[in-house]
Protein backbone atom coordinates (compact mmCIF):
# COMPACT_ATOMS: atom_id res chain seq x y z
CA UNK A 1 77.45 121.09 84.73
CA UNK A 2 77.87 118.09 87.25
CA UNK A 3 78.84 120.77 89.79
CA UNK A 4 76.10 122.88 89.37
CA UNK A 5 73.12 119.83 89.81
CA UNK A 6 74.83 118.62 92.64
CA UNK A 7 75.27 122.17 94.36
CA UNK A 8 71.34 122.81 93.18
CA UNK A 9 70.48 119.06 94.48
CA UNK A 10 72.38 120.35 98.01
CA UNK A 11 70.38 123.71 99.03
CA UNK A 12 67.20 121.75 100.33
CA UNK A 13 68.74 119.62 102.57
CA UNK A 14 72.60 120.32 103.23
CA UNK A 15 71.90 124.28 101.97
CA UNK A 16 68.32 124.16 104.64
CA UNK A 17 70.52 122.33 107.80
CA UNK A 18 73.28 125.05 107.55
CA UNK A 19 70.69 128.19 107.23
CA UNK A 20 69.10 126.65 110.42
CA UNK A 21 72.47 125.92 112.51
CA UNK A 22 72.85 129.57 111.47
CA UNK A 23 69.48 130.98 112.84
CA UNK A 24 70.25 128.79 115.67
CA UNK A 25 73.14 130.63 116.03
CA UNK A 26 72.36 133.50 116.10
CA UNK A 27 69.38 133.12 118.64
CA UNK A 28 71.79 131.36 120.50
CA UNK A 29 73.88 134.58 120.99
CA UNK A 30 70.57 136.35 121.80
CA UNK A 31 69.41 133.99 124.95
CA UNK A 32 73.22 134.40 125.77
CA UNK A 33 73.15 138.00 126.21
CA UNK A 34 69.68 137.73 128.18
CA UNK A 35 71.08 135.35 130.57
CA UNK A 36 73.94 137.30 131.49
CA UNK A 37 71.40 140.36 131.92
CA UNK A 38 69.79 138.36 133.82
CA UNK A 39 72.10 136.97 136.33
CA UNK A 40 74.04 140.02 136.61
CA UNK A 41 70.98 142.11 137.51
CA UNK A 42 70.21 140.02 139.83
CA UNK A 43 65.69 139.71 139.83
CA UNK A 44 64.84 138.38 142.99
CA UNK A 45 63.33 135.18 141.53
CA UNK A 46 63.14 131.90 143.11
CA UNK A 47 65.75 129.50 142.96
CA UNK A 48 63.26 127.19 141.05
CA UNK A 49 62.90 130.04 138.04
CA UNK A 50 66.49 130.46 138.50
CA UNK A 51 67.43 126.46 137.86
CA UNK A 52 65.01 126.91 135.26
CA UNK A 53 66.51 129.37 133.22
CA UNK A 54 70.03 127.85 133.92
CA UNK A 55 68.16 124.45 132.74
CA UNK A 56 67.34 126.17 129.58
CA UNK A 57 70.41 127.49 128.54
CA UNK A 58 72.15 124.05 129.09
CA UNK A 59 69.64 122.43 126.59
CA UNK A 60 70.03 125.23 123.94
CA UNK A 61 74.04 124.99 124.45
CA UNK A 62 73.67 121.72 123.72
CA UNK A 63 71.30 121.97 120.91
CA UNK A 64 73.83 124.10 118.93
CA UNK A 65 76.22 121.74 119.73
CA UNK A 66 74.24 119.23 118.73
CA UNK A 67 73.44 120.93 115.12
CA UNK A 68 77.02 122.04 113.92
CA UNK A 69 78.01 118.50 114.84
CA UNK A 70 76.11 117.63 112.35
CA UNK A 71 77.36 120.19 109.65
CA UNK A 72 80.34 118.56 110.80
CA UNK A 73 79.43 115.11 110.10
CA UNK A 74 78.15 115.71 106.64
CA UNK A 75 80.78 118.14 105.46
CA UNK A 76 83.74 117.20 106.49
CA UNK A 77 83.37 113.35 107.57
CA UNK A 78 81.15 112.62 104.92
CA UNK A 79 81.81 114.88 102.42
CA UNK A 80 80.08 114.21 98.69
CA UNK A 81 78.09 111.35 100.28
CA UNK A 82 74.22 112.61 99.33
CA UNK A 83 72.64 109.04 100.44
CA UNK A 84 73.33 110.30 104.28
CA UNK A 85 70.47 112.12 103.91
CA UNK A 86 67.95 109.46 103.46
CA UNK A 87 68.38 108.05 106.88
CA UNK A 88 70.66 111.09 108.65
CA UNK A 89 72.79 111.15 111.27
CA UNK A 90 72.83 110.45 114.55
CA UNK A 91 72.75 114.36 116.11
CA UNK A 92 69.73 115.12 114.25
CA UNK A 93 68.32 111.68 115.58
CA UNK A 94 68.45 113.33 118.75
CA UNK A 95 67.56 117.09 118.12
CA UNK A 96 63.80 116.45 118.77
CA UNK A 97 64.18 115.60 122.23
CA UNK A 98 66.50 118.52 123.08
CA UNK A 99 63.76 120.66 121.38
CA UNK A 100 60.84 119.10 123.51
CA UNK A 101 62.55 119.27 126.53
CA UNK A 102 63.05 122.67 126.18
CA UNK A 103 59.90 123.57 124.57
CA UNK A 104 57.84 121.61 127.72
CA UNK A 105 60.30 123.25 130.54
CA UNK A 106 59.62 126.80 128.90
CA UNK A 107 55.10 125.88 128.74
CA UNK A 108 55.81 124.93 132.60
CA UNK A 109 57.24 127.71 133.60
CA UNK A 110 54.81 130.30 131.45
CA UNK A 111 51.71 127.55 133.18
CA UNK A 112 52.94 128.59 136.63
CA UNK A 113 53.66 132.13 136.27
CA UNK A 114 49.57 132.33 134.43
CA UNK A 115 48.64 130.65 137.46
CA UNK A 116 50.05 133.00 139.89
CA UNK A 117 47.93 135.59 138.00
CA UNK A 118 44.30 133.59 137.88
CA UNK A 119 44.93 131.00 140.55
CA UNK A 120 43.01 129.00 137.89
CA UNK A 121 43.82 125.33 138.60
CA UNK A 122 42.28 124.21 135.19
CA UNK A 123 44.10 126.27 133.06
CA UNK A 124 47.70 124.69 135.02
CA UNK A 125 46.69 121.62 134.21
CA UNK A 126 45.26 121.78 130.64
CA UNK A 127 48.95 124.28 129.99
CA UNK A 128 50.56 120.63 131.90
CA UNK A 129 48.60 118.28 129.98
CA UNK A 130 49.32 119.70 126.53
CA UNK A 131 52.95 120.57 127.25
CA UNK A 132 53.09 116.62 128.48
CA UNK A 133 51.91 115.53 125.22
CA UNK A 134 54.46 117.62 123.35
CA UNK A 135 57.08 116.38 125.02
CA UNK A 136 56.30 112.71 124.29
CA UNK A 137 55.56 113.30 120.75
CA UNK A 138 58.83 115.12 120.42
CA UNK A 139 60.51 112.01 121.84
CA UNK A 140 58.10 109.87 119.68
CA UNK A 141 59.76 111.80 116.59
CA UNK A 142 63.26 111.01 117.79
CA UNK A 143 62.70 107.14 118.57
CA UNK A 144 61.30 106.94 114.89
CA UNK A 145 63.78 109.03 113.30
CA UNK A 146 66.32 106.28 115.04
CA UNK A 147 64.89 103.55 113.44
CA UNK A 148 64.25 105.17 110.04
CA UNK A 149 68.26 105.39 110.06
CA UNK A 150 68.36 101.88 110.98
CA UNK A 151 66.19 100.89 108.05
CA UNK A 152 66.06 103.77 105.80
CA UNK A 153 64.19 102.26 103.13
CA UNK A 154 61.04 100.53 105.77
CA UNK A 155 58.26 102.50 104.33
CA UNK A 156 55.70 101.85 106.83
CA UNK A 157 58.00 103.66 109.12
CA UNK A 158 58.79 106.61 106.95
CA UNK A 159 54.60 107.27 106.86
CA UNK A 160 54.30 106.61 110.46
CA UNK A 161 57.31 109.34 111.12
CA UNK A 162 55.81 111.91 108.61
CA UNK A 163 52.26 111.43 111.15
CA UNK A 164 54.10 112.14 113.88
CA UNK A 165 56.11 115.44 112.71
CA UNK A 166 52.73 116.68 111.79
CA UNK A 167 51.10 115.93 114.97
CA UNK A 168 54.18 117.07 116.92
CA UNK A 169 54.50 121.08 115.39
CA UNK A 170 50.94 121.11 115.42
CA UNK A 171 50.63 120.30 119.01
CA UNK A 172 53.37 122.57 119.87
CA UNK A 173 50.97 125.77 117.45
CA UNK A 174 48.53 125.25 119.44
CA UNK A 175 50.05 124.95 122.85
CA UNK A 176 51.64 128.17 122.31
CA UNK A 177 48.75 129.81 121.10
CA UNK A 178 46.59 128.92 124.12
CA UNK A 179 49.06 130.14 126.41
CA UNK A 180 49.70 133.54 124.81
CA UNK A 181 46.19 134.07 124.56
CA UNK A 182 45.12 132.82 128.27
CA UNK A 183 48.45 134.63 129.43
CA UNK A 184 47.19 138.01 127.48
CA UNK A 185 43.95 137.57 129.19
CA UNK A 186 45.52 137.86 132.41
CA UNK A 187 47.38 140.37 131.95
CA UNK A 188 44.79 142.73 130.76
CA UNK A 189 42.54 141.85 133.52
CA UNK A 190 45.38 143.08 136.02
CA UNK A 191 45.13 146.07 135.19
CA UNK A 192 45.20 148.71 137.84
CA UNK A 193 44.29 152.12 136.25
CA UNK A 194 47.08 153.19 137.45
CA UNK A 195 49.94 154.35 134.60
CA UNK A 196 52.88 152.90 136.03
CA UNK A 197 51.82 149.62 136.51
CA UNK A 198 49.54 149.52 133.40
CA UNK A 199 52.80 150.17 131.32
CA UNK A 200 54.71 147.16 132.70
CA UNK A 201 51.53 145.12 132.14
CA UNK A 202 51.24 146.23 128.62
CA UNK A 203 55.19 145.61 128.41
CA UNK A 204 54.80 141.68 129.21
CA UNK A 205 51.72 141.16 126.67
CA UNK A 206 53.61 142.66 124.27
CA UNK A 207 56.52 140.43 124.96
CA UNK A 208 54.41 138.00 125.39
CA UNK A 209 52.29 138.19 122.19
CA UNK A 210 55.81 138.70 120.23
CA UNK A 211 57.15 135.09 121.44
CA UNK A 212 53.98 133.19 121.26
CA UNK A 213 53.99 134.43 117.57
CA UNK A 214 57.41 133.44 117.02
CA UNK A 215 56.85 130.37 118.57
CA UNK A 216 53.49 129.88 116.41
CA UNK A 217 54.87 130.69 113.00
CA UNK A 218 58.02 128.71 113.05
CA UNK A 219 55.74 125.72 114.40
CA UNK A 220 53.30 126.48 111.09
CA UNK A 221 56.22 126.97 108.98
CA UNK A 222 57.93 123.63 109.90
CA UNK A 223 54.79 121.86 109.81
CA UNK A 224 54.18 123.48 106.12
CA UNK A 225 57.41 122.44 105.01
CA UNK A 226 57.18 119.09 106.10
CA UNK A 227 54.09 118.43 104.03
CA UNK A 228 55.54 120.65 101.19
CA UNK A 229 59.13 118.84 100.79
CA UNK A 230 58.90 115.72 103.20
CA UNK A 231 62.32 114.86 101.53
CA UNK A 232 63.92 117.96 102.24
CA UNK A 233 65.19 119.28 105.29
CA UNK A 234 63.63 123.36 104.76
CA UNK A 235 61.28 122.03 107.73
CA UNK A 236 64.60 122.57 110.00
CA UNK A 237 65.27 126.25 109.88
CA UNK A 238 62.00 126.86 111.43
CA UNK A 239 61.50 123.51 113.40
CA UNK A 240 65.13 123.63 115.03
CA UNK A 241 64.52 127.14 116.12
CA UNK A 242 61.09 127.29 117.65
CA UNK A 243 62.63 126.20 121.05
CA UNK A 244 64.96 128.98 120.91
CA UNK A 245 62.26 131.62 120.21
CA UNK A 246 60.09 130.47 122.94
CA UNK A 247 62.65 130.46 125.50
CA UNK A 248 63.35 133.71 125.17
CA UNK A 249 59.45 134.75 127.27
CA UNK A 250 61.50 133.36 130.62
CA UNK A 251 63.59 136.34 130.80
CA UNK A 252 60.90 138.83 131.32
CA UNK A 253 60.41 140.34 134.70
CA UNK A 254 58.50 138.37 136.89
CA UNK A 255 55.20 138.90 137.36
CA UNK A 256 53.92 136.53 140.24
């Protein structure tokens, strides 16, 4: 009987981090596969998309790092010790700002490439000015996720923190939503009449509606589960993965 509550007391918060180092995983082996297509076919991109990409797959490689370090730490190291999970552990602590960066480097480069369709300076620097704020709420999240460890049991902290997460995924909805849809826009508003080139346009807002979705529903889906079960970790699976799914837009062809 013991072993049964304590596996049952486990799937929301050990059982939840191992589904998402999983995911991660496997989207990990995804952008992988992408980035060698894309290197070894050789797009005549600029070296700035180029060190951009590269960029990105250095954060993600790091990210999974990052989140089987952790399985690590609370299987093996600290095996059968459940009060770890009311403050965490120091990879996780840091797992928001590996997601922002990533998330604002991928909103940058999708800002630019809308740009070199509408020349549109407002829309760069609302896409900048959003993606901005992401990024220091994602960093927000990690500085108060340090000190919640620190002093797991401050409750004015905890609140503030559960604010924050909130704010954060739902910043990061709507970012991507905005983009995808001003993006889309574009797109459909290049068109030549011609079939050839209508097909490749119709190609990238397809791709680019099918990772702004992505993006968007594991944003809702973390935020959901945050409010749902803040004492769980189900918010990870999608929240540690919406990074990953976003990333993947950069390896379309380019456009501008």
């Amino acid at each position: 009987m013991n072993g049964s509550n304590n596996t049952t007391n486990l799937a929301p918060t050990l059982g939840a981090i191992l589904c998402a180092a999983i995911l991660n995983a496997y989207m990990y082996g995804i952008v992988a596969h992408q980035c060698c297509c894309y290197w070894y076919r050789k797009f005549n991109d600029s070296q700035k998309v180029k060190a951009l990409i590269a960029t990105l797959f250095i954060l993600h490689t790091l990210h999974t790092i990052e989140l089987f370090s952790g399985i690590w730490i609370y299987c093996i190291t600290n095996f059968g010790n459940p009060k770890l999970f009311q403050k965490g552990v120091w990879p996780y602590t840091f797992s928001p700002v590996l997601v922002s960066v990533a998330f604002f480097l991928t909103n940058l480069f999708m800002a630019f490439r809308l740009f070199g369709l509408t020349k549109r300076k407002r829309e760069l620097i609302l896409i900048v000015l959003l993606a901005t704020a992401s990024l220091a709420l994602g960093v927000s999240v990690a500085s108060h996720a340090w000190v919640i460890k620190l002093r797991p049991a401050h409750h004015k902290t905890v609140s503030a923190y559960s604010a924050v997460v909130i704010s954060w995924h739902a910043l990061q909805s709507g970012t991507a939503v905005i983009i995808n849809a001003l993006l889309t826009r574009a797109l459909f508003k290049s068109r030549s009449g011609f079939l050839r080139s209508d097909t490749v346009i119709r190609h990238l807002v397809r791709g680019a509606v099918q990772t702004g979705l992505l993006a968007t529903i594991c944003s809702i889906a973390s935020t959901i589960a945050w409010v749902v079960g803040p004492n769980t970790s189900l918010y990870s699976i999608p929240g540690q993965n919406v990074a990953i799914f976003h990333t993947s837009a950069c390896h379309t062809p380019p456009i501008a």
